[in-house]
Structures are given as C-alpha cells and as structure tokens.
Protein backbone atom coordinates (compact mmCIF):
# COMPACT_ATOMS: atom_id res chain seq x y z
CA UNK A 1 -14.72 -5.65 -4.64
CA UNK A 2 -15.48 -2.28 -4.50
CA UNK A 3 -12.96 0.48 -5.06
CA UNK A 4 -12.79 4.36 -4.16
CA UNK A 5 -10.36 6.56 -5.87
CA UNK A 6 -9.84 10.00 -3.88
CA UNK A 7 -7.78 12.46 -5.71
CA UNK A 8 -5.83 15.34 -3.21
CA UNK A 9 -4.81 17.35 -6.10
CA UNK A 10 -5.13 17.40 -9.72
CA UNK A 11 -7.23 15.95 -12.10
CA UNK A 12 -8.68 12.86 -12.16
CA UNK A 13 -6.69 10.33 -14.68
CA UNK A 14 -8.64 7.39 -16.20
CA UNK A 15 -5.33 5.65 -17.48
CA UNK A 16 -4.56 5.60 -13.56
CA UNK A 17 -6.98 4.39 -12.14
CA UNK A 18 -7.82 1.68 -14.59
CA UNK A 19 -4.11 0.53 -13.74
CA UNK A 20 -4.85 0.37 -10.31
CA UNK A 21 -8.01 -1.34 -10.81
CA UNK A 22 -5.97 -4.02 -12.63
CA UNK A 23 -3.18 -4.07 -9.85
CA UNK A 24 -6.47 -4.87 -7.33
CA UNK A 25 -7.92 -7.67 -9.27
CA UNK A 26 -4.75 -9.51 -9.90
CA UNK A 27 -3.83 -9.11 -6.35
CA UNK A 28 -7.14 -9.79 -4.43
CA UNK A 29 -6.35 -13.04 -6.46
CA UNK A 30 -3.39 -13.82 -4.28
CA UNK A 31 -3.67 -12.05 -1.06
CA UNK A 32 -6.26 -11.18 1.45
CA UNK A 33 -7.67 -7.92 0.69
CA UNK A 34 -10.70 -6.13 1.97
CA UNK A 35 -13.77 -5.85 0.03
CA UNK A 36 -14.07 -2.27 0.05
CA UNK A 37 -10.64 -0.17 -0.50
CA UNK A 38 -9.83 3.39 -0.95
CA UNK A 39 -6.77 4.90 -3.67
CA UNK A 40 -6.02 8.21 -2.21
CA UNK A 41 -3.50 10.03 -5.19
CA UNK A 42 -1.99 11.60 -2.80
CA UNK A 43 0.56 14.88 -2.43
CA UNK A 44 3.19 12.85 -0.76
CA UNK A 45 6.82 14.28 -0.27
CA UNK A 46 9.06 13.72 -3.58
CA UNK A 47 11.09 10.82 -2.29
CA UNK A 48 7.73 9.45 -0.35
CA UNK A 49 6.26 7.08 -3.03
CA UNK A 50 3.18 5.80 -1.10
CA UNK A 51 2.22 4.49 2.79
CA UNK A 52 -0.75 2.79 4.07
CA UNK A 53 -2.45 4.48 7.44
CA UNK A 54 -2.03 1.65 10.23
CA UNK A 55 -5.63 3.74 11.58
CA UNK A 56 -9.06 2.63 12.10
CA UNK A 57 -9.90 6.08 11.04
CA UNK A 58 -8.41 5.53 7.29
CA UNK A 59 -9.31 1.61 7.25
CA UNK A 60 -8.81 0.23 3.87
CA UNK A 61 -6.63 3.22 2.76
CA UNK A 62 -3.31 3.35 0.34
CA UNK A 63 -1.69 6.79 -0.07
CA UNK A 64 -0.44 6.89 -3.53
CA UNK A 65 2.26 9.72 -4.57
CA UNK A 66 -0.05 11.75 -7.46
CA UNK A 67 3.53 12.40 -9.19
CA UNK A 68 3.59 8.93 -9.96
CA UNK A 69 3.73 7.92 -13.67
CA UNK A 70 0.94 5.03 -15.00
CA UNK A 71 4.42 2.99 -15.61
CA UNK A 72 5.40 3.53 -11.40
CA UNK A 73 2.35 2.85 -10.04
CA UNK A 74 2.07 -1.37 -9.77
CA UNK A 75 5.17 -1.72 -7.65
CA UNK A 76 4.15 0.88 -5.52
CA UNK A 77 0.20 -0.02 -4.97
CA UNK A 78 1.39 -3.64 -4.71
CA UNK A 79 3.39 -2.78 -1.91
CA UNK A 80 0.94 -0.57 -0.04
CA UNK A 81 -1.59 -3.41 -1.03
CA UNK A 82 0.27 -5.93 0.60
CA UNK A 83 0.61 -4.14 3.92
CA UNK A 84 -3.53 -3.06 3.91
CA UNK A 85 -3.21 -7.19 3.58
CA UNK A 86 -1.52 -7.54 6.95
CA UNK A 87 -3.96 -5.05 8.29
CA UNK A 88 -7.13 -7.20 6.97
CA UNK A 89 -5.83 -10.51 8.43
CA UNK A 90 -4.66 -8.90 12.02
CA UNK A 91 -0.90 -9.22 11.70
CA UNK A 92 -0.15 -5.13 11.77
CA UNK A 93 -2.04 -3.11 13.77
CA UNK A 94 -1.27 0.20 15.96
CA UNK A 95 -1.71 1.47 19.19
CA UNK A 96 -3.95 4.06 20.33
CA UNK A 97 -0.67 6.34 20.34
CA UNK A 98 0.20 5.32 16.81
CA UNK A 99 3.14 2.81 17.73
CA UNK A 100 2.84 -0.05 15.57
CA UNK A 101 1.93 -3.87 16.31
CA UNK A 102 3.53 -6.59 14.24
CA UNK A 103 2.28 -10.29 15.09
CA UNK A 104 1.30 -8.93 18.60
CA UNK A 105 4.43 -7.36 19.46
CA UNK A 106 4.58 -3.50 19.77
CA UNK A 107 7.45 -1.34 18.11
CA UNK A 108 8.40 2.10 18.84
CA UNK A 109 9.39 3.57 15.71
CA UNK A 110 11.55 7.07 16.01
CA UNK A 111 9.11 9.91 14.27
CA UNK A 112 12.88 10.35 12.55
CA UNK A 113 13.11 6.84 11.60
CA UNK A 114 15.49 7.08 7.79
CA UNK A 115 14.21 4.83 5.53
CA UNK A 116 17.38 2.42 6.35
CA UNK A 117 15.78 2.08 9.61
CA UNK A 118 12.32 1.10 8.12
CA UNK A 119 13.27 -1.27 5.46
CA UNK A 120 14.21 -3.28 8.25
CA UNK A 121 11.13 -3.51 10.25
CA UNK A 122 9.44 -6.97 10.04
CA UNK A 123 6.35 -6.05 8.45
CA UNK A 124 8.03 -4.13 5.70
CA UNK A 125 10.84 -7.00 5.34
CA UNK A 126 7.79 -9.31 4.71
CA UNK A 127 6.11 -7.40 2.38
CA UNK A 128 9.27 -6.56 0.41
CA UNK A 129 9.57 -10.43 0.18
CA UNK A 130 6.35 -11.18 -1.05
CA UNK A 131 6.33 -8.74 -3.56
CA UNK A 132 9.44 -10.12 -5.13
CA UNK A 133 7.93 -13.27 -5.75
CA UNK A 134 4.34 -11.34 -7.23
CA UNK A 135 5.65 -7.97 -9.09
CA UNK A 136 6.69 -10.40 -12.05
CA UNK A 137 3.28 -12.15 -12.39
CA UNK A 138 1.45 -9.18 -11.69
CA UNK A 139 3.63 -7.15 -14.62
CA UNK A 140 2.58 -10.10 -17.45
CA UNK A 141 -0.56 -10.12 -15.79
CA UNK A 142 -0.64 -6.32 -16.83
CA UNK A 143 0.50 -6.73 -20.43
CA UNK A 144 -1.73 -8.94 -21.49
C-alpha cells in the first residue's frame, strides 16, 4: 500500500504522518481500502475536522484538518478512511453535479446542510457505526 502525504500549509510533521501510516495499516487490515491513497493536511474550517472528496478527480483522497493534534488524528482519518472504503467497494458515489449516491440511490444534500442534517445521512450513519466497533482496537493497536 502506497501512501501520499500532501501538506496545504505548514511544515511537514514526521510524528503525523507516521500516525497516519499506522491508522492505514491497522485499517487496510479490516476494511477495503485502495492500494494507493493520498493524506492531504489540509486548511479546513475550525469546526471542519476532515471530509473525503466523493470525485473521480481526488480518487483516493482524505482531507485532514492540519490543526489537528498527533492525539486527534486516528478518529478522524478512521472516519474519512472508512468512507474512501465505501468509495473503493461502489456503495458511495456522486453524480456528475456532485449529488451523492448511496447504495444506488441519489440524495440531494442542501449546500447548507448543518451537521445535524449530515450525521443522519446513511453513509455517514454507517460509518459512524463501524467506527465504534474499530476506534478501540485501532487505539491498543496504536499503543503498542
């Protein structure tokens, strides 16, 4: 598995991306990932932890906030992991307008969607549910 780390703004952090690294390995473990992925530390908005383009222009992206501590990054990578999952195995997918598709069904998601609105979309219900049952093997996993 290859991995690319793309850094927006400010320097480039070893301790970072050898925790992502880590957060890969265990995952690609458990899940479906693609063999080639890209870790964009990202300047995301200060409540905007990280997001995964649904775009065959960014395939195999995660958008990581760069404000992130080494300690914050797991739960969010392992959630941005899990959807680039659904991606790789054809279960989200967008439109050409952007509009996602989850298990074949299209959604039209308000551009002013509040993140009440999103938590309950099915793909992000899913992955919230799968990464309750990983995030505590994949934090001993880490310690070790």
């Amino acid at each position: 598995m290859a991995i690319r780390f793309i850094y927006q703004a400010g320097e480039q952090l070893a301790d970072r991306e050898a925790i992502a690294t880590r957060v890969v390995d265990y995952l690609s473990t458990v899940v479906d990932l693609p063999q080639d992925i890209e870790i964009v530390f990202a300047m995301l908005a200060e409540h905007e932890y990280g997001n995964t383009p649904v775009n065959p222009r960014f395939k195999n992206r995660v958008n990581v906030n760069s404000k992130l501590t080494a300690r914050e990054i797991p739960q969010v990578l392992l959630h941005e992991l899990l959807h680039l999952s659904q991606i790789k195995t054809g279960r989200l997918s967008s439109t050409s307008n952007g509009q996602p598709i989850w298990n074949g069904n299209q959604y039209s998601v308000p551009k002013n969607a509040d993140y009440q609105y999103y938590q309950n979309l099915p793909w992000e219900q899913e992955v919230v549910s799968r990464q309750r049952k990983i995030l505590p093997d994949l934090r001993a996993y880490l310690a070790s």
